[in-house]
C-alpha atoms as a PDB file:
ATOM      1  CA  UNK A   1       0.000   0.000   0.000  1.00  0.00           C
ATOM      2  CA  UNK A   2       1.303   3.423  -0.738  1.00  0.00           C
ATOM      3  CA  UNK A   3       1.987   5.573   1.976  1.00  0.00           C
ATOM      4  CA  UNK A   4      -0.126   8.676   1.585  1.00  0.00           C
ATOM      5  CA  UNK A   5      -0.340  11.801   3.676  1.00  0.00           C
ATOM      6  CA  UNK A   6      -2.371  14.247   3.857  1.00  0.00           C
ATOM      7  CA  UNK A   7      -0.625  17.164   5.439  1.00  0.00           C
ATOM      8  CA  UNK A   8       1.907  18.033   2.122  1.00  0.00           C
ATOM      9  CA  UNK A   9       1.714  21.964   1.209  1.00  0.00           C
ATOM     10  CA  UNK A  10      -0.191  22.795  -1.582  1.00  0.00           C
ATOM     11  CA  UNK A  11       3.190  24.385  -3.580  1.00  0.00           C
ATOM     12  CA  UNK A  12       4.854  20.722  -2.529  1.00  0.00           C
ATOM     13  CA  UNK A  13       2.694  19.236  -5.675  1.00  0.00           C
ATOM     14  CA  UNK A  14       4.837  22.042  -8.256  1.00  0.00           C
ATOM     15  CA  UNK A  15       8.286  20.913  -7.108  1.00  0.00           C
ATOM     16  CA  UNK A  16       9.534  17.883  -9.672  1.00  0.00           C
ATOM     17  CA  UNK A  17      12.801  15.711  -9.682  1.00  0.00           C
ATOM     18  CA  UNK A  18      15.487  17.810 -12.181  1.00  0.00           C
ATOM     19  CA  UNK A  19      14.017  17.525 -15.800  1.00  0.00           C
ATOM     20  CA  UNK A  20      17.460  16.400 -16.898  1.00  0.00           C
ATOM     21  CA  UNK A  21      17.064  13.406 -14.343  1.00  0.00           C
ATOM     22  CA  UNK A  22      13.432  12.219 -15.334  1.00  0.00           C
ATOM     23  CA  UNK A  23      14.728  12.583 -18.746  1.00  0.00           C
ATOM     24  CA  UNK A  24      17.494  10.285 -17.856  1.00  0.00           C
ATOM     25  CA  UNK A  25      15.035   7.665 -15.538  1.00  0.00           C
ATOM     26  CA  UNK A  26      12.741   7.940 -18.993  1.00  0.00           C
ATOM     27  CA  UNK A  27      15.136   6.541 -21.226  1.00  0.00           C
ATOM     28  CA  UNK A  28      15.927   4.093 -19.145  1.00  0.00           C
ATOM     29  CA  UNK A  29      12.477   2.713 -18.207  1.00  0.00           C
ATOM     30  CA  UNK A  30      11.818   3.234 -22.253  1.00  0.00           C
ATOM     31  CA  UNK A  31      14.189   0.384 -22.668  1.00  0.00           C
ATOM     32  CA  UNK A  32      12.656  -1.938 -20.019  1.00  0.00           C
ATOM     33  CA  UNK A  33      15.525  -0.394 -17.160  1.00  0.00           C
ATOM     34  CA  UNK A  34      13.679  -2.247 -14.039  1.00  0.00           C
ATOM     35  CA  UNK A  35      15.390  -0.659 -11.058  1.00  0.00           C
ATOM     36  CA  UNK A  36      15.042   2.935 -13.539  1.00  0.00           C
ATOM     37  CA  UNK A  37      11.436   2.294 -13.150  1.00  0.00           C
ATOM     38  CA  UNK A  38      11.435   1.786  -9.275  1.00  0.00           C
ATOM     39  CA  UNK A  39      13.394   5.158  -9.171  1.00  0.00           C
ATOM     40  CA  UNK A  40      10.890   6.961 -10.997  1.00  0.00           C
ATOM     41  CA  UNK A  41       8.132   5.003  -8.880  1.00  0.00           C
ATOM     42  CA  UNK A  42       9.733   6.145  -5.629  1.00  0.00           C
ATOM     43  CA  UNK A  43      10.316   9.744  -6.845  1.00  0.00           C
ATOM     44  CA  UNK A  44       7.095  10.506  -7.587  1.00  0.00           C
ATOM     45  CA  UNK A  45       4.170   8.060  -6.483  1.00  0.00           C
ATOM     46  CA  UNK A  46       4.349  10.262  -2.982  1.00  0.00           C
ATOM     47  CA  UNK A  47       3.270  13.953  -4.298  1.00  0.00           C
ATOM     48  CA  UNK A  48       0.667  12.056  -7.309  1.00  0.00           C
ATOM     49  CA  UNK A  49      -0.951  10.473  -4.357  1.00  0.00           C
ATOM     50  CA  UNK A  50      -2.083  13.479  -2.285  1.00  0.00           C
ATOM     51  CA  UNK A  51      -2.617  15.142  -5.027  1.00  0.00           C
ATOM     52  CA  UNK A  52      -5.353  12.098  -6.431  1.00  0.00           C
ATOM     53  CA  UNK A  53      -6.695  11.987  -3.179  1.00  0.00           C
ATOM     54  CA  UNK A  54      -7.737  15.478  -3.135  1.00  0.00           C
ATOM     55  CA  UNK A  55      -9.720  14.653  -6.329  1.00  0.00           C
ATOM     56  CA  UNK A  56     -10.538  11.428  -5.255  1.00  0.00           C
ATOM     57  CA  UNK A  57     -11.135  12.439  -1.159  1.00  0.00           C
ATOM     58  CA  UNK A  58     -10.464   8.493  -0.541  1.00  0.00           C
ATOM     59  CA  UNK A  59      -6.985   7.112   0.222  1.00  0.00           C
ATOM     60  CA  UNK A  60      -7.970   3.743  -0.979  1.00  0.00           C
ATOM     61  CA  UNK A  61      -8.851   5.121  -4.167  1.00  0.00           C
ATOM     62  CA  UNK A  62      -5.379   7.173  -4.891  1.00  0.00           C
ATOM     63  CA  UNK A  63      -3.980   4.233  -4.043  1.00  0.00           C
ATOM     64  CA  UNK A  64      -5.600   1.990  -6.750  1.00  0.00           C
ATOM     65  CA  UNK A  65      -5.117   5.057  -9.379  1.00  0.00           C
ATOM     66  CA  UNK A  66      -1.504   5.608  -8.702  1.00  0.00           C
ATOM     67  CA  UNK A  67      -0.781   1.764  -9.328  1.00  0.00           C
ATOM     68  CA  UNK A  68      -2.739   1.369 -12.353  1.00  0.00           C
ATOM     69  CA  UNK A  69      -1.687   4.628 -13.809  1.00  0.00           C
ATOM     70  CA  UNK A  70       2.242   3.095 -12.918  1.00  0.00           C
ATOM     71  CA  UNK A  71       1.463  -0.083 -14.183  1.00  0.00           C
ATOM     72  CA  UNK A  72      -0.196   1.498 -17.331  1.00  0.00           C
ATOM     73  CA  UNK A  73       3.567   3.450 -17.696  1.00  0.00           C
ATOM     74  CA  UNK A  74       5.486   0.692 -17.382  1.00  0.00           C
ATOM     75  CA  UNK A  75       3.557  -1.480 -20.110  1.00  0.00           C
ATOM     76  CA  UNK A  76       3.626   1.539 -22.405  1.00  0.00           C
ATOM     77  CA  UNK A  77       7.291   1.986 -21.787  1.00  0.00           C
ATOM     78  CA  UNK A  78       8.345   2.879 -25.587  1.00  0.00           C
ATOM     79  CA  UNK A  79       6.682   5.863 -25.135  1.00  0.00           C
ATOM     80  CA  UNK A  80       8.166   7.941 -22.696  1.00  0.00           C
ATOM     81  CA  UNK A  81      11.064   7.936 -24.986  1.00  0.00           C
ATOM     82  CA  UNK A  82       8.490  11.113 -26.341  1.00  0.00           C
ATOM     83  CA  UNK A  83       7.657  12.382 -23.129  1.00  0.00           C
ATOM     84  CA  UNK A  84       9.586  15.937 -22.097  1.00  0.00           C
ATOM     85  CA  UNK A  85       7.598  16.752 -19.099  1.00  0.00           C
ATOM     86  CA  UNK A  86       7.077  13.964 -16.789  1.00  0.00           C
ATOM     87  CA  UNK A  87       5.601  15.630 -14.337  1.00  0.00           C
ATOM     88  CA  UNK A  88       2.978  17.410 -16.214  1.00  0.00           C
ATOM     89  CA  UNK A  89       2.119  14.227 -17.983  1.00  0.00           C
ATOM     90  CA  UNK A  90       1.987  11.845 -15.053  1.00  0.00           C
ATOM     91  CA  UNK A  91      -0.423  14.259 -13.269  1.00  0.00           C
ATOM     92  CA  UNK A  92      -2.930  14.596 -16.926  1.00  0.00           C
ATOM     93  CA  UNK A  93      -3.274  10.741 -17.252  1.00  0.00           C
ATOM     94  CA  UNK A  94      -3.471  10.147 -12.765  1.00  0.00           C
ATOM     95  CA  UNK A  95      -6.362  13.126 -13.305  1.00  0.00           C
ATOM     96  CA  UNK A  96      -8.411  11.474 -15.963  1.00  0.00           C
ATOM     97  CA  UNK A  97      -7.782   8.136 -14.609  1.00  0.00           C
ATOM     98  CA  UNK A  98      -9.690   9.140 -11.035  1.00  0.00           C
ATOM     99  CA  UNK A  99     -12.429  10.875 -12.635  1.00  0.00           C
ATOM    100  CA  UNK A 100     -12.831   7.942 -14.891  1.00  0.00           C
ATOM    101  CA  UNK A 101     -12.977   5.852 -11.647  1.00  0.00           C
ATOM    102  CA  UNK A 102     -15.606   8.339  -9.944  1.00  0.00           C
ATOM    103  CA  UNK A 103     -17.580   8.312 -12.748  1.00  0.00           C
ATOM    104  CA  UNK A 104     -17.937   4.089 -12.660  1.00  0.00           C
ATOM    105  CA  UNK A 105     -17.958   4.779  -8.762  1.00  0.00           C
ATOM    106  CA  UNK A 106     -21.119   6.751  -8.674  1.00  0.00           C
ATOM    107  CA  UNK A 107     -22.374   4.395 -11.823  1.00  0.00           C
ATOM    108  CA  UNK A 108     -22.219   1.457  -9.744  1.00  0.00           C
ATOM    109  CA  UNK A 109     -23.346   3.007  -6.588  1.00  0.00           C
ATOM    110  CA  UNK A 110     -26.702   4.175  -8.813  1.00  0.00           C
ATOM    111  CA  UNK A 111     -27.462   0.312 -10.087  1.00  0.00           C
ATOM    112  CA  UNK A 112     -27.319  -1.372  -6.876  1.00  0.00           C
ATOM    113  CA  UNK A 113     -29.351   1.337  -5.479  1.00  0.00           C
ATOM    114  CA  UNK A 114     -32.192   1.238  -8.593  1.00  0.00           C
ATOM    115  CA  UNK A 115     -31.833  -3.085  -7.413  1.00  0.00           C
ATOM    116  CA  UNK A 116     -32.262  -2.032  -3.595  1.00  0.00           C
ATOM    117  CA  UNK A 117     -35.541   0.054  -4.434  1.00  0.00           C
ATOM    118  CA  UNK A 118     -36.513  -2.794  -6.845  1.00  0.00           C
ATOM    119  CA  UNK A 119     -36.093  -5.608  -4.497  1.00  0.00           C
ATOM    120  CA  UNK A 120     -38.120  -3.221  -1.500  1.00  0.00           C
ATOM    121  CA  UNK A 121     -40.744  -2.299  -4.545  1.00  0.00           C
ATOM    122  CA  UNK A 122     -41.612  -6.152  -4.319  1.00  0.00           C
ATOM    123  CA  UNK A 123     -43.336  -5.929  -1.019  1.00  0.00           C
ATOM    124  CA  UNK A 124     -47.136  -6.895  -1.794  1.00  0.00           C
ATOM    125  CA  UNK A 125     -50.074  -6.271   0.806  1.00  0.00           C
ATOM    126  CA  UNK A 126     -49.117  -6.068   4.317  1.00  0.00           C
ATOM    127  CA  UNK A 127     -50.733  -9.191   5.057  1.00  0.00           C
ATOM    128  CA  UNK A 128     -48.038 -11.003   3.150  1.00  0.00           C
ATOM    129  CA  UNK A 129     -44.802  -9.217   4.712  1.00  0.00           C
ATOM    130  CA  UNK A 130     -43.863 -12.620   6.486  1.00  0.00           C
ATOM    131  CA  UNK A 131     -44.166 -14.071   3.195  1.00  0.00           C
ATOM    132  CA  UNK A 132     -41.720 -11.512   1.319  1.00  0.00           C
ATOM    133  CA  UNK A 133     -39.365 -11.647   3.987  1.00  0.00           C
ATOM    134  CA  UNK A 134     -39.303 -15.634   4.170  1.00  0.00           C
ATOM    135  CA  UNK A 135     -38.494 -15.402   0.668  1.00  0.00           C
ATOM    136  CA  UNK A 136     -35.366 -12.935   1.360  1.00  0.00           C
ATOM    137  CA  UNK A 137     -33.788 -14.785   3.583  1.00  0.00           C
ATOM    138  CA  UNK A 138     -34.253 -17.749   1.491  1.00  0.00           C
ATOM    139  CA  UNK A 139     -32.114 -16.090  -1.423  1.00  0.00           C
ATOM    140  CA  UNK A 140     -29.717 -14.906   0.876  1.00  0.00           C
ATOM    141  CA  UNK A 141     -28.878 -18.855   1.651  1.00  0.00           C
ATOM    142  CA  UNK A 142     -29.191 -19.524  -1.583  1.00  0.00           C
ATOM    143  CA  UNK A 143     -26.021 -17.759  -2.267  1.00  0.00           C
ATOM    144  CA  UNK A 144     -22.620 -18.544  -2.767  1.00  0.00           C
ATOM    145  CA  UNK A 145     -20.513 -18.437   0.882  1.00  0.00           C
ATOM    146  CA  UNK A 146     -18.819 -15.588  -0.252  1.00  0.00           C
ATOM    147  CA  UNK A 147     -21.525 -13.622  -1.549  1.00  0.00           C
ATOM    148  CA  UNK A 148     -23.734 -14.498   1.009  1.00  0.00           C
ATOM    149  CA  UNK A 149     -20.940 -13.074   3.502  1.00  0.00           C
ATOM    150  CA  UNK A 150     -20.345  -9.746   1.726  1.00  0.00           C
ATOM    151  CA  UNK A 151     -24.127  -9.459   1.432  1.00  0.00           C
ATOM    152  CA  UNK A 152     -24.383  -9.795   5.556  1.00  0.00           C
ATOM    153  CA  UNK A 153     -21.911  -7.684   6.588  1.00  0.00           C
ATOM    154  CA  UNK A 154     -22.839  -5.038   4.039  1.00  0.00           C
ATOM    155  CA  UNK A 155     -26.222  -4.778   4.467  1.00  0.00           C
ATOM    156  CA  UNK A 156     -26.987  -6.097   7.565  1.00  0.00           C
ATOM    157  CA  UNK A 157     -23.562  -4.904   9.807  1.00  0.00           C
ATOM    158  CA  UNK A 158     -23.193  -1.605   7.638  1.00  0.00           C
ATOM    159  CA  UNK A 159     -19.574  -2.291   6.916  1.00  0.00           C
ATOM    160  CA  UNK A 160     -17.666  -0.596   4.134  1.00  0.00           C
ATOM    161  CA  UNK A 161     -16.117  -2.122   0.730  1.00  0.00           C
ATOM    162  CA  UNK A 162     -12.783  -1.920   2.879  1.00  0.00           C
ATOM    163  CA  UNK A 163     -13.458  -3.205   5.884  1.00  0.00           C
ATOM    164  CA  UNK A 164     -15.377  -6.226   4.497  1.00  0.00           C
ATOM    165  CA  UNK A 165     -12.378  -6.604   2.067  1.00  0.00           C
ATOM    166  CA  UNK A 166     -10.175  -6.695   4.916  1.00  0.00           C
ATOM    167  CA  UNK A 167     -12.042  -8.994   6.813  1.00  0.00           C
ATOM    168  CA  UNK A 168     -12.564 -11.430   4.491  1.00  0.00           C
ATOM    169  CA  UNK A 169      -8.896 -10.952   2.991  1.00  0.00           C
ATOM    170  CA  UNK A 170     -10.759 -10.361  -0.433  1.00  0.00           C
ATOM    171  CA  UNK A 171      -9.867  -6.946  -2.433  1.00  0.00           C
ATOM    172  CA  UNK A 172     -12.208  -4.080  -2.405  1.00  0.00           C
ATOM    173  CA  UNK A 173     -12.841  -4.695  -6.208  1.00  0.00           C
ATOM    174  CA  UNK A 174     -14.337  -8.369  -5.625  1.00  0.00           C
ATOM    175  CA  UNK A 175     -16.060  -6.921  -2.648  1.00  0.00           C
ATOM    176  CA  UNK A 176     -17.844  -4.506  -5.022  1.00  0.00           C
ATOM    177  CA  UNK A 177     -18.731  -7.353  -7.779  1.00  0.00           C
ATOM    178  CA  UNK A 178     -19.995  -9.977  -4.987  1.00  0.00           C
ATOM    179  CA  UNK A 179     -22.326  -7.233  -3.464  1.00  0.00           C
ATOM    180  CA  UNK A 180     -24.042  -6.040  -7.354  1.00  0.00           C
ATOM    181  CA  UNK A 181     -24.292 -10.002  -7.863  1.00  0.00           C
ATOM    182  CA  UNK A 182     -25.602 -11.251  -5.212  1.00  0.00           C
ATOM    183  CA  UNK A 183     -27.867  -7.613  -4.655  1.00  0.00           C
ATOM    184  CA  UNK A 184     -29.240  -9.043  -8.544  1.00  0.00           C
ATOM    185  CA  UNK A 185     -29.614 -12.688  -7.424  1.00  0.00           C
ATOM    186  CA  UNK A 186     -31.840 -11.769  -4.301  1.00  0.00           C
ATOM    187  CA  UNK A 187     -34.076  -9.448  -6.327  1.00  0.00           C
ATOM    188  CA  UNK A 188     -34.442 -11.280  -9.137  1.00  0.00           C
ATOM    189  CA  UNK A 189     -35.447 -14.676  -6.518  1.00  0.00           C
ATOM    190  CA  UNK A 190     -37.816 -13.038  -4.670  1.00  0.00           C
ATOM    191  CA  UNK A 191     -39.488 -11.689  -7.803  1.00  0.00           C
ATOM    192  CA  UNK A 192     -39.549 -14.801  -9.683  1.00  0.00           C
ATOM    193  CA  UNK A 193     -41.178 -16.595  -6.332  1.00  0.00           C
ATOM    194  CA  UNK A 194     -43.593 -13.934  -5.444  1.00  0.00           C
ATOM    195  CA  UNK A 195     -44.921 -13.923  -9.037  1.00  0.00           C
ATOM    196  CA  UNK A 196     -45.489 -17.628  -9.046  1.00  0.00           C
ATOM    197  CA  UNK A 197     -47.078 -16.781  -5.628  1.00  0.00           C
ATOM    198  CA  UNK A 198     -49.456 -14.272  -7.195  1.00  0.00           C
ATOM    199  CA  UNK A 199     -50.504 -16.470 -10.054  1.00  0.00           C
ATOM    200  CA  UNK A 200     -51.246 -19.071  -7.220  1.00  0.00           C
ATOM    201  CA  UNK A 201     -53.866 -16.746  -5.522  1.00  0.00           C
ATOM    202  CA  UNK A 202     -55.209 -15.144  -8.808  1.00  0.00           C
ATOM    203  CA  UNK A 203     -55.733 -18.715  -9.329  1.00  0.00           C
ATOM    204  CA  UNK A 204     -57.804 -19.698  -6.370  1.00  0.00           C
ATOM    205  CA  UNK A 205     -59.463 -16.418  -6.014  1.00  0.00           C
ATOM    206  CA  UNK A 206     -61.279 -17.437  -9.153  1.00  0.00           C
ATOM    207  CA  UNK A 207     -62.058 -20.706  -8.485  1.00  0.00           C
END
């Protein structure tokens, strides 16, 4: 994990390496230069990751954009060879990168809320509650451990993505993806058994 702080002066995030020494780490990580790489890792990671978290306001999230936007560098090493101003361009790409990830953030945080509504939407005349309740905890067993855990402790124990990642040693990206499937699975098993129910009792009211 990157070691991020929060208390860096504002005119901290202007100050760069030399030019003439990124130029020199550049070359050098252009033509697959390992320990180069680390150097320009180390050199800058530090001042890109307060500055992503004030975008971002989460230190998990800096975290995962400085990583992917390193790991995005190194694969696309040839480049840099083209690059004169590290700096400038490391802190374009980190920029779009993090409002790329807020914008699939909030995306995802708007579906499993239009399932959340859906799946409470399904609750019929008060007389059959028990009955739309029985059937949520019934999907809820019906899914995978896993899911089934990061369901629980979202839902029911209010935990974060992080702390459920960290508690079931899973990362806060599969945390994420277990909670949308599983929030589908439930919704879409208590509407398939509640319409079967209704069909039942349109049934016999007729009869």
């Amino acid at each position: 994990m990157l070691d991020i702080v929060y208390n860096h002066e504002p005119d901290l995030l202007l100050k760069a390496a030399p030019h003439h020494h990124d130029k020199d780490l550049l070359l050098k990580v252009a033509e697959g230069d390992e320990h180069a790489f680390r150097r320009l890792f180390i050199a800058h990671h530090q001042q890109l990751g307060v500055h992503i978290c004030r975008i971002t306001n989460s230190v998990e999230l800096a975290e995962e954009v400085v990583q992917d936007v390193f790991l995005k560098i190194w694969m696309t090493r040839e480049t840099l060879r083209n690059v004169d101003n590290f700096k400038a361009y490391l802190f374009v790409i980190s920029k779009n990168h993090a409002l790329n990830c807020l914008k699939k953030l909030a995306k995802e945080k708007v579906q499993i809320k239009k399932l959340e509504q859906a799946s409470v939407g399904l609750i019929i005349p008060e007389t059959q509650d028990n009955l739309y309740y029985n059937l949520l905890d019934e999907a809820i067993d019906h899914l995978p451990t896993q899911q089934q855990k990061v369901y629980l402790l979202s839902r029911h124990n209010r935990l974060k993505y992080a702390e459920i990642a960290d508690q079931l040693k899973l990362s806060r990206e599969t945390v994420k993806k277990y909670l949308q499937i599983a929030t589908i699975s439930i919704t879409d098993y208590v509407r398939t058994h509640l319409d079967v129910y209704l069909i039942v009792l349109i049934y016999l009211f007729k009869k």
